[in-house]
PDB file of N, CA and C in Angstrom:
ATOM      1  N   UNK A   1    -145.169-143.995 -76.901  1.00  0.00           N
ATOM      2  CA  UNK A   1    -144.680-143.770 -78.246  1.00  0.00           C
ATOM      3  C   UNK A   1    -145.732-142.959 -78.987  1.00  0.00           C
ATOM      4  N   UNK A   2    -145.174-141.750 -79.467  1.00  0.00           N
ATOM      5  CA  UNK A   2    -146.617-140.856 -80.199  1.00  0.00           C
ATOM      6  C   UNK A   2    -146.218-141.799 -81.921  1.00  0.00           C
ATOM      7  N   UNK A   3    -147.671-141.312 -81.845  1.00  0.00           N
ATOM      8  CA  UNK A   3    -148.708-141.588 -83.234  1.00  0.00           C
ATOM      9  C   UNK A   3    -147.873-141.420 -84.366  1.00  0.00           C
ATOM     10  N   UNK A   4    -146.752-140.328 -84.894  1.00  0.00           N
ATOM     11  CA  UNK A   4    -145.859-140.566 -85.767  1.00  0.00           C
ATOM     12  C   UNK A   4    -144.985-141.453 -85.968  1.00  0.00           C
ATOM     13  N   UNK A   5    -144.525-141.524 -84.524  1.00  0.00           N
ATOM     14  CA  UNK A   5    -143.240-142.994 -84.941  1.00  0.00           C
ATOM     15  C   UNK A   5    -143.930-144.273 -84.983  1.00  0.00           C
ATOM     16  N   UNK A   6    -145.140-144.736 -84.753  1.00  0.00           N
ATOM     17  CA  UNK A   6    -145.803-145.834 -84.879  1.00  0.00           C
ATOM     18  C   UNK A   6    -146.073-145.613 -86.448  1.00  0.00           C
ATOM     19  N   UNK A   7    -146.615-144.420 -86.788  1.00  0.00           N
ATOM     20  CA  UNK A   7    -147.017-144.686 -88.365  1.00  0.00           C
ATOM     21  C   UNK A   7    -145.289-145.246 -88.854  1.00  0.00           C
ATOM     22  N   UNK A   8    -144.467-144.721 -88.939  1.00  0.00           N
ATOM     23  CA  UNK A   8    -142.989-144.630 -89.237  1.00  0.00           C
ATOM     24  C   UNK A   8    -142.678-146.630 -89.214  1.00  0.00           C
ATOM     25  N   UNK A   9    -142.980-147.201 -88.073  1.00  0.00           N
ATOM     26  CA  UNK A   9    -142.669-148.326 -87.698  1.00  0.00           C
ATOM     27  C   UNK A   9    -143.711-149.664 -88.834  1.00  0.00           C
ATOM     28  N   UNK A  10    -144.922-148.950 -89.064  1.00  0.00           N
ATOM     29  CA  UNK A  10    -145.929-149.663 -89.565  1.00  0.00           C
ATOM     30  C   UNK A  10    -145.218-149.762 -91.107  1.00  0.00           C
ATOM     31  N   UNK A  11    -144.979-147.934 -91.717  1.00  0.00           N
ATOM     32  CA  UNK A  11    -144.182-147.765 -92.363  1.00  0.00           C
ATOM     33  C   UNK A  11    -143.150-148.861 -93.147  1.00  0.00           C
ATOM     34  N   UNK A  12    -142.233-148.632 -92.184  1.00  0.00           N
ATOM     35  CA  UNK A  12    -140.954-149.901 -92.441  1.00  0.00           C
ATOM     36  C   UNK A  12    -141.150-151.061 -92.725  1.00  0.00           C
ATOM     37  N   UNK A  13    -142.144-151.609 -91.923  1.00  0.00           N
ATOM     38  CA  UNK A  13    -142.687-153.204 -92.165  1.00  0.00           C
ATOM     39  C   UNK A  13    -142.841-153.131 -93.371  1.00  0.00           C
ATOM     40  N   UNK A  14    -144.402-152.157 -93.898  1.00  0.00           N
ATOM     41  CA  UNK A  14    -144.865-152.496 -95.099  1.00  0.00           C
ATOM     42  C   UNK A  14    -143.193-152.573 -95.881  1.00  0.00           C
ATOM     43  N   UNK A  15    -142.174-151.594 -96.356  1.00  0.00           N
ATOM     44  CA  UNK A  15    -141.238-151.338 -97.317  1.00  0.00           C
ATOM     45  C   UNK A  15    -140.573-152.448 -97.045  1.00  0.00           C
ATOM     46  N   UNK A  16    -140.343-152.925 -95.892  1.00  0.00           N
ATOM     47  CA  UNK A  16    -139.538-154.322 -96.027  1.00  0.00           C
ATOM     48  C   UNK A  16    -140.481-155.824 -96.359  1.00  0.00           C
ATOM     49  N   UNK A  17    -141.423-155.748 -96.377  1.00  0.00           N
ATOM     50  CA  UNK A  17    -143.293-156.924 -96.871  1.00  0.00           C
ATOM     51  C   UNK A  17    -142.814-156.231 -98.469  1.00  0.00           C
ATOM     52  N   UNK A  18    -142.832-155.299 -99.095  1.00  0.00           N
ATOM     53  CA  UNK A  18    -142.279-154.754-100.539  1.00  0.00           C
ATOM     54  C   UNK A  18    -141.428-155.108-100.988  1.00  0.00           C
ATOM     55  N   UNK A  19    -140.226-155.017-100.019  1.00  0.00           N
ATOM     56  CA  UNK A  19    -138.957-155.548-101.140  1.00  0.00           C
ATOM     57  C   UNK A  19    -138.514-156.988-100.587  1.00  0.00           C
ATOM     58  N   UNK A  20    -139.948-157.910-100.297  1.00  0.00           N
ATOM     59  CA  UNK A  20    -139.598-159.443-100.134  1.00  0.00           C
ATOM     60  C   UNK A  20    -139.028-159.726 -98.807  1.00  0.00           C
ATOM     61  N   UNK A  21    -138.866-159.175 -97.724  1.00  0.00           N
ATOM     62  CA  UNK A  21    -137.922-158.990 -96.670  1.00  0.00           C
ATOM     63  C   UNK A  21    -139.232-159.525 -95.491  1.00  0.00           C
ATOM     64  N   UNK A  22    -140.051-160.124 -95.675  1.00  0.00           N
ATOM     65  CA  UNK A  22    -141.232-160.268 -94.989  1.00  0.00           C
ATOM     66  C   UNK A  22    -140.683-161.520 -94.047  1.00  0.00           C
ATOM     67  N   UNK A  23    -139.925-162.389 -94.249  1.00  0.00           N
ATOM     68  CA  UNK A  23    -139.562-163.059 -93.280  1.00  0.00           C
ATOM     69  C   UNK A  23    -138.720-162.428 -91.857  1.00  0.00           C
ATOM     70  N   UNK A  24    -138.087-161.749 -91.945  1.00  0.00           N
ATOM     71  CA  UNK A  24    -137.414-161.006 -90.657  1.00  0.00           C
ATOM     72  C   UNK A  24    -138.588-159.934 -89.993  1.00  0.00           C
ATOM     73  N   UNK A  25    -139.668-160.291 -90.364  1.00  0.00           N
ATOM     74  CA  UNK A  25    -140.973-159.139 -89.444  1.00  0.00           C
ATOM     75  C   UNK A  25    -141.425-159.980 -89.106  1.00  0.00           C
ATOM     76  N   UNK A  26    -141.389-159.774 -87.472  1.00  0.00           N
ATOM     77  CA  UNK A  26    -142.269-161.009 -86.397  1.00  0.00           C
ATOM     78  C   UNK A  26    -143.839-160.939 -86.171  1.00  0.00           C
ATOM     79  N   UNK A  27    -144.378-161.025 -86.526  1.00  0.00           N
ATOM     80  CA  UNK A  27    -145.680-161.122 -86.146  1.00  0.00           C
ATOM     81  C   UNK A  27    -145.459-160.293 -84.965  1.00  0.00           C
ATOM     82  N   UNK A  28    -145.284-160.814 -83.613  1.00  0.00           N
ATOM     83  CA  UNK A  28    -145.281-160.351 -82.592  1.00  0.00           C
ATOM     84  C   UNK A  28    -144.980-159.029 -82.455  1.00  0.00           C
ATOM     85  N   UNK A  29    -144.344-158.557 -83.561  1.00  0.00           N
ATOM     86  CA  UNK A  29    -143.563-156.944 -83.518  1.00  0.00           C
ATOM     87  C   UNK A  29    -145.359-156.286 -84.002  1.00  0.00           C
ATOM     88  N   UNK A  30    -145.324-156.265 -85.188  1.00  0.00           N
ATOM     89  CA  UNK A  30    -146.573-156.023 -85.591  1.00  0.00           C
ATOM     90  C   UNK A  30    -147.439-155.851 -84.788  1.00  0.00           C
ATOM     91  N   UNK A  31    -147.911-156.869 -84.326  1.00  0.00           N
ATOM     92  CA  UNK A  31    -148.945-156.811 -82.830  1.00  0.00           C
ATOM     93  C   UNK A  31    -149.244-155.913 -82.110  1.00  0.00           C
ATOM     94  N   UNK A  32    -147.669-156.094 -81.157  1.00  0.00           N
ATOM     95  CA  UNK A  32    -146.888-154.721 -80.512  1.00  0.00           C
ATOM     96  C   UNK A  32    -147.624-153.443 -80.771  1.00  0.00           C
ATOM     97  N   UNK A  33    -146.981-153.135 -82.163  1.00  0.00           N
ATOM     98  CA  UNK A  33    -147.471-151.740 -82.818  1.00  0.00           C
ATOM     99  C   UNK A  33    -148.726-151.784 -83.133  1.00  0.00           C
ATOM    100  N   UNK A  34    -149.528-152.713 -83.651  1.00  0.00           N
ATOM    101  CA  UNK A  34    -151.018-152.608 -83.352  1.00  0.00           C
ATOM    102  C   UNK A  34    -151.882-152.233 -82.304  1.00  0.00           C
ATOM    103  N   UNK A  35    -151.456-153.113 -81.087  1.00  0.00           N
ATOM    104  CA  UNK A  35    -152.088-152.858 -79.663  1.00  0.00           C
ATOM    105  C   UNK A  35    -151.551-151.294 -79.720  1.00  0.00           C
ATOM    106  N   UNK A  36    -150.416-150.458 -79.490  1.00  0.00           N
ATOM    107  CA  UNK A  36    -150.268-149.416 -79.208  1.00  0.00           C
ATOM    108  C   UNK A  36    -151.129-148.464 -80.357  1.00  0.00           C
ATOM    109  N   UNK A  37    -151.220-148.769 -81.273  1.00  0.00           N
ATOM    110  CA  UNK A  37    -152.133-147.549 -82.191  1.00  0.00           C
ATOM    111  C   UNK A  37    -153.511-147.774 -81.654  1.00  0.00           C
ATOM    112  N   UNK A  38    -153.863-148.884 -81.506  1.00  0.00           N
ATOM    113  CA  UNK A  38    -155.236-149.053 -80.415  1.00  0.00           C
ATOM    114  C   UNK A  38    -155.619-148.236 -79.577  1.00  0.00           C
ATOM    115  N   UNK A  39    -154.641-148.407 -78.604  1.00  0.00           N
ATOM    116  CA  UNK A  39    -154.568-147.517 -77.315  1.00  0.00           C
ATOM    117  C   UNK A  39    -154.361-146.160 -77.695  1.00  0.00           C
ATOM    118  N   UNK A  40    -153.735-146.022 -78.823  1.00  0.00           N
ATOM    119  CA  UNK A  40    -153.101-144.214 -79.368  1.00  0.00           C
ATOM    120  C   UNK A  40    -155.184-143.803 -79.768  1.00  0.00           C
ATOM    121  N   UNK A  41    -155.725-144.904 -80.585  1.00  0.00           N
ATOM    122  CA  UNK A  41    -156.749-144.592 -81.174  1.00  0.00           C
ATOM    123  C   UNK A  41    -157.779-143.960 -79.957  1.00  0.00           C
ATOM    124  N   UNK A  42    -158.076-145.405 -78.857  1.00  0.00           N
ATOM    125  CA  UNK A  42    -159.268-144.856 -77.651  1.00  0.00           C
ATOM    126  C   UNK A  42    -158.457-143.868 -77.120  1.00  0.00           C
ATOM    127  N   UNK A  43    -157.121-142.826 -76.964  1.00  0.00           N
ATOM    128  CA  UNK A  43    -157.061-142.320 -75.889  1.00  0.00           C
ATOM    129  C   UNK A  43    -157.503-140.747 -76.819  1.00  0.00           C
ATOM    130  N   UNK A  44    -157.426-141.103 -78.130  1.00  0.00           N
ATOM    131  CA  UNK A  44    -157.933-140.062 -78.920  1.00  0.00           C
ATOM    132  C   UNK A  44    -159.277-139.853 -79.254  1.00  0.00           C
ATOM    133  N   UNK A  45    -159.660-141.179 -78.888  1.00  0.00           N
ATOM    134  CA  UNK A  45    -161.182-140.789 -79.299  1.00  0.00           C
ATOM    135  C   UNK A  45    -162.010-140.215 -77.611  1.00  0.00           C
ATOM    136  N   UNK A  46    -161.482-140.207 -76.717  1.00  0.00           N
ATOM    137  CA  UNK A  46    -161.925-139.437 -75.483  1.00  0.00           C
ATOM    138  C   UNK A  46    -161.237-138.513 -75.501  1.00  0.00           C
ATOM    139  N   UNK A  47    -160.194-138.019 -75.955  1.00  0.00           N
ATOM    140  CA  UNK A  47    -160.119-136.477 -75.822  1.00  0.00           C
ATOM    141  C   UNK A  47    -160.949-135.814 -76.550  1.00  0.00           C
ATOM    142  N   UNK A  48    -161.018-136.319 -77.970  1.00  0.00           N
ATOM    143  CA  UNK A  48    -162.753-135.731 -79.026  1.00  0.00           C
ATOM    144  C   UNK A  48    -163.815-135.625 -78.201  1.00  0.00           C
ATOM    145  N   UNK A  49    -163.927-136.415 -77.384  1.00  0.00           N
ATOM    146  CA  UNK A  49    -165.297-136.451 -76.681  1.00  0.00           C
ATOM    147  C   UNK A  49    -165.208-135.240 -75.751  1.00  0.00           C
ATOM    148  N   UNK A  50    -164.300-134.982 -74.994  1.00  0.00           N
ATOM    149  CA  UNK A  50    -164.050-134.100 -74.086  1.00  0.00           C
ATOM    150  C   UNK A  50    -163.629-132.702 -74.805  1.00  0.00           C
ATOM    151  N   UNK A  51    -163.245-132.448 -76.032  1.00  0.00           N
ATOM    152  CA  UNK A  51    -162.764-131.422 -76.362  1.00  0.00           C
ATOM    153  C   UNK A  51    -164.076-130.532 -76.798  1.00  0.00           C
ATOM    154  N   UNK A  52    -163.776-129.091 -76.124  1.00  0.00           N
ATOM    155  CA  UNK A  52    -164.999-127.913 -76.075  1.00  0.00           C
ATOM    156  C   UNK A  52    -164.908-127.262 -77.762  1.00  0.00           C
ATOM    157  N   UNK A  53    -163.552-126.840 -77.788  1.00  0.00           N
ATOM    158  CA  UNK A  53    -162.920-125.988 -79.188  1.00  0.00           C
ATOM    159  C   UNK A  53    -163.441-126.778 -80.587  1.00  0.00           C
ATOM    160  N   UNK A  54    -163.855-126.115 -81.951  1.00  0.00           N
ATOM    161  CA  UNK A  54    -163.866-126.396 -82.677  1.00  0.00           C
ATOM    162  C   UNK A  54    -161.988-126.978 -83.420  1.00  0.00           C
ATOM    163  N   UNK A  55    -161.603-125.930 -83.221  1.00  0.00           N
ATOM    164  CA  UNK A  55    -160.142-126.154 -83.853  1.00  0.00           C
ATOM    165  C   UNK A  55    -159.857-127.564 -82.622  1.00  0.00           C
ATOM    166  N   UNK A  56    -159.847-127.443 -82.031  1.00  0.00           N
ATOM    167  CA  UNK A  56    -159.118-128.901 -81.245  1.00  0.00           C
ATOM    168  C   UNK A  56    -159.485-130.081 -81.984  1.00  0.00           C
ATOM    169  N   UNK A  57    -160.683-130.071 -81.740  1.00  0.00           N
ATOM    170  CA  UNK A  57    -161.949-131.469 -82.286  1.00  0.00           C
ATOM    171  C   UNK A  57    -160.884-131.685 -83.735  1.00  0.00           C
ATOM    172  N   UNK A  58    -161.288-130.620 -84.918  1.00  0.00           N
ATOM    173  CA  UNK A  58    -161.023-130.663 -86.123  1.00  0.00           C
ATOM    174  C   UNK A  58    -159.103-131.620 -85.802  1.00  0.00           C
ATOM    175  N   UNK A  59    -158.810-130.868 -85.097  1.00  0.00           N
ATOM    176  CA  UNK A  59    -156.962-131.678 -84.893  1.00  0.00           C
ATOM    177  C   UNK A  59    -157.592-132.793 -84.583  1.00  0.00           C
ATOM    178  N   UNK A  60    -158.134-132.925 -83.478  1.00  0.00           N
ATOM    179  CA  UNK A  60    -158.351-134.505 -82.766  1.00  0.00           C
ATOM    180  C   UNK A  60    -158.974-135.310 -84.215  1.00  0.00           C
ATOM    181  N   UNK A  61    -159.085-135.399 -84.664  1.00  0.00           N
ATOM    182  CA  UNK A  61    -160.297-135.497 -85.779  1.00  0.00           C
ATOM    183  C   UNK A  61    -159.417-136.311 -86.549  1.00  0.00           C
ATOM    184  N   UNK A  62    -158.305-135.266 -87.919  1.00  0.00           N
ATOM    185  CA  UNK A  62    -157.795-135.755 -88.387  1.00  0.00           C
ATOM    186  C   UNK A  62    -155.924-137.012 -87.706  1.00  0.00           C
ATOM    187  N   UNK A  63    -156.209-136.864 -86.233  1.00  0.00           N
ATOM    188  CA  UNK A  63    -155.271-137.572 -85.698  1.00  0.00           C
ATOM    189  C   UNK A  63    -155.972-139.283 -85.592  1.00  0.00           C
ATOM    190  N   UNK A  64    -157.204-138.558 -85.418  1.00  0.00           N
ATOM    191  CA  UNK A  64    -157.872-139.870 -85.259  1.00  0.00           C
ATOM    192  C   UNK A  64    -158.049-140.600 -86.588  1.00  0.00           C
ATOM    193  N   UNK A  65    -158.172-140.386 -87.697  1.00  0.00           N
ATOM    194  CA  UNK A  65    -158.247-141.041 -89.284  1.00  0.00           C
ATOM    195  C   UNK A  65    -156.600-140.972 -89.360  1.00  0.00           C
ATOM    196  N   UNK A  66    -155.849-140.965 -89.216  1.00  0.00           N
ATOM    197  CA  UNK A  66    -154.319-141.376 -89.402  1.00  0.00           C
ATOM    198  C   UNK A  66    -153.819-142.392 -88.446  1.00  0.00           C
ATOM    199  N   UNK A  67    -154.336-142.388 -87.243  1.00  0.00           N
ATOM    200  CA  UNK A  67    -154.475-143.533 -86.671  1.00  0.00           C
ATOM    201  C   UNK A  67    -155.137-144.722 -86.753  1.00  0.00           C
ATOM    202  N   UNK A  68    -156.388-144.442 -87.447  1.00  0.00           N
ATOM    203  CA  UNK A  68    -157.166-145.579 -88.107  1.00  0.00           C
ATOM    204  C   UNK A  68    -156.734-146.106 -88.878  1.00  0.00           C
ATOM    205  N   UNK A  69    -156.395-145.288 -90.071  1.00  0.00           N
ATOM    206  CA  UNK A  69    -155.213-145.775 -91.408  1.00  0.00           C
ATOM    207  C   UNK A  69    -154.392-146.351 -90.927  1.00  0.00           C
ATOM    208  N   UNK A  70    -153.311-146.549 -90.026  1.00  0.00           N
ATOM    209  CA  UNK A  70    -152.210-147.116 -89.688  1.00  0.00           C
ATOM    210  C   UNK A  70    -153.109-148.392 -89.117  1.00  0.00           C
ATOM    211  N   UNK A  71    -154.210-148.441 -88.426  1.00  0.00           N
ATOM    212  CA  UNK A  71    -154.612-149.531 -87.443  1.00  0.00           C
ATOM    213  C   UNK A  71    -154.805-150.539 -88.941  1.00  0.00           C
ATOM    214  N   UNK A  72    -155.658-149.894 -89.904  1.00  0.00           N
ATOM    215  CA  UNK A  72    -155.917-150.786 -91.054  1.00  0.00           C
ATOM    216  C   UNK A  72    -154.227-151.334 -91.861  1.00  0.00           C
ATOM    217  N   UNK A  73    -153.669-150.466 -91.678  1.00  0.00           N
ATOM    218  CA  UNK A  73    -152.277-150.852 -93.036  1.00  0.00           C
ATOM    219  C   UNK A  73    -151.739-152.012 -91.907  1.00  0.00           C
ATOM    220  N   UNK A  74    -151.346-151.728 -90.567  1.00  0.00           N
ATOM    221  CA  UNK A  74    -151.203-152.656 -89.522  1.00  0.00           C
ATOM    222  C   UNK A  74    -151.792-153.925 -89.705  1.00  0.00           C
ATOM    223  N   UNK A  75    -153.155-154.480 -90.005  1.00  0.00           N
ATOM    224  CA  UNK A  75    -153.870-155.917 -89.380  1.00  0.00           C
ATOM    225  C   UNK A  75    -153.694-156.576 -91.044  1.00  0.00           C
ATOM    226  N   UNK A  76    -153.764-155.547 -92.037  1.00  0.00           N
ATOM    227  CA  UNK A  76    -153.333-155.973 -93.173  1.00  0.00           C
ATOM    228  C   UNK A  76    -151.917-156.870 -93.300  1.00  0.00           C
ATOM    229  N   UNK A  77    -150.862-156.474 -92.920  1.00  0.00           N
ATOM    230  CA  UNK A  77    -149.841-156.432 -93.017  1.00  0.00           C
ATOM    231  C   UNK A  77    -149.724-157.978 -92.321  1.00  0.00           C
ATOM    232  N   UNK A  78    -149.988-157.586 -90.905  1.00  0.00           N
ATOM    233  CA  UNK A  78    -149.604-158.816 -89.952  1.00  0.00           C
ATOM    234  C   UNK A  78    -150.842-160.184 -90.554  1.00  0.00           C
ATOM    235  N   UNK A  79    -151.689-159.674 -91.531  1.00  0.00           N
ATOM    236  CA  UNK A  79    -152.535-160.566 -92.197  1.00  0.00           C
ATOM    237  C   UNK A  79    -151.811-161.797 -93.259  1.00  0.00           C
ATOM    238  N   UNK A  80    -150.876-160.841 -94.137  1.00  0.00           N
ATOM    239  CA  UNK A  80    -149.707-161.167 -94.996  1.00  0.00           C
ATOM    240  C   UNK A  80    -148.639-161.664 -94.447  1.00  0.00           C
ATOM    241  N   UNK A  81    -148.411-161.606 -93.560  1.00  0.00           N
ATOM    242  CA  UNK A  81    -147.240-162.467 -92.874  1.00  0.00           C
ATOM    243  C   UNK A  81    -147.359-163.883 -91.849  1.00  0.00           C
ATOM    244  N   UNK A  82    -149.008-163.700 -91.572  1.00  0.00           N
ATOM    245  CA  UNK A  82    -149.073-164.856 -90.874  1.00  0.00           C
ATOM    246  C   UNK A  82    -149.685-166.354 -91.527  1.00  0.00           C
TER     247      UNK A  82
END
């Protein structure tokens, strides 16, 4: 699952944790999408490591702080619900 539809999924939770709807979000879902932005995060932070190009790095770069952001709005979230 790429890095957009996980933000998208993290997304939804929060708007449904907003409009009171926090009981129908499983913990376990959350999780889910946590562990995978994890894995989205280390498989991004070794391509940075490996990448020669300035312009790559700079992409890898800001993929990697949007993935962090989601990892944080993520443990928050599943923080509030458990």
């Amino acid at each position: 699952m790429g890095l957009k539809k996980l933000a998208e999924k993290v997304a939804d939770y929060k708007d449904r944790f907003d409009r009171g709807k926090a009981s129908k979000i499983k913990p376990s879902h959350v999780e889910k999408v946590l562990a995978k932005l994890r894995k989205k995060s280390a498989e991004l932070e070794a391509d940075l490591a490996a990448a020669h190009s300035s312009d790559k790095k700079d992409r890898l770069k800001r993929k990697l702080g949007v993935a962090n952001a989601q990892i944080e709005r993520a443990e928050w979230l599943l923080k509030e619900i458990t």
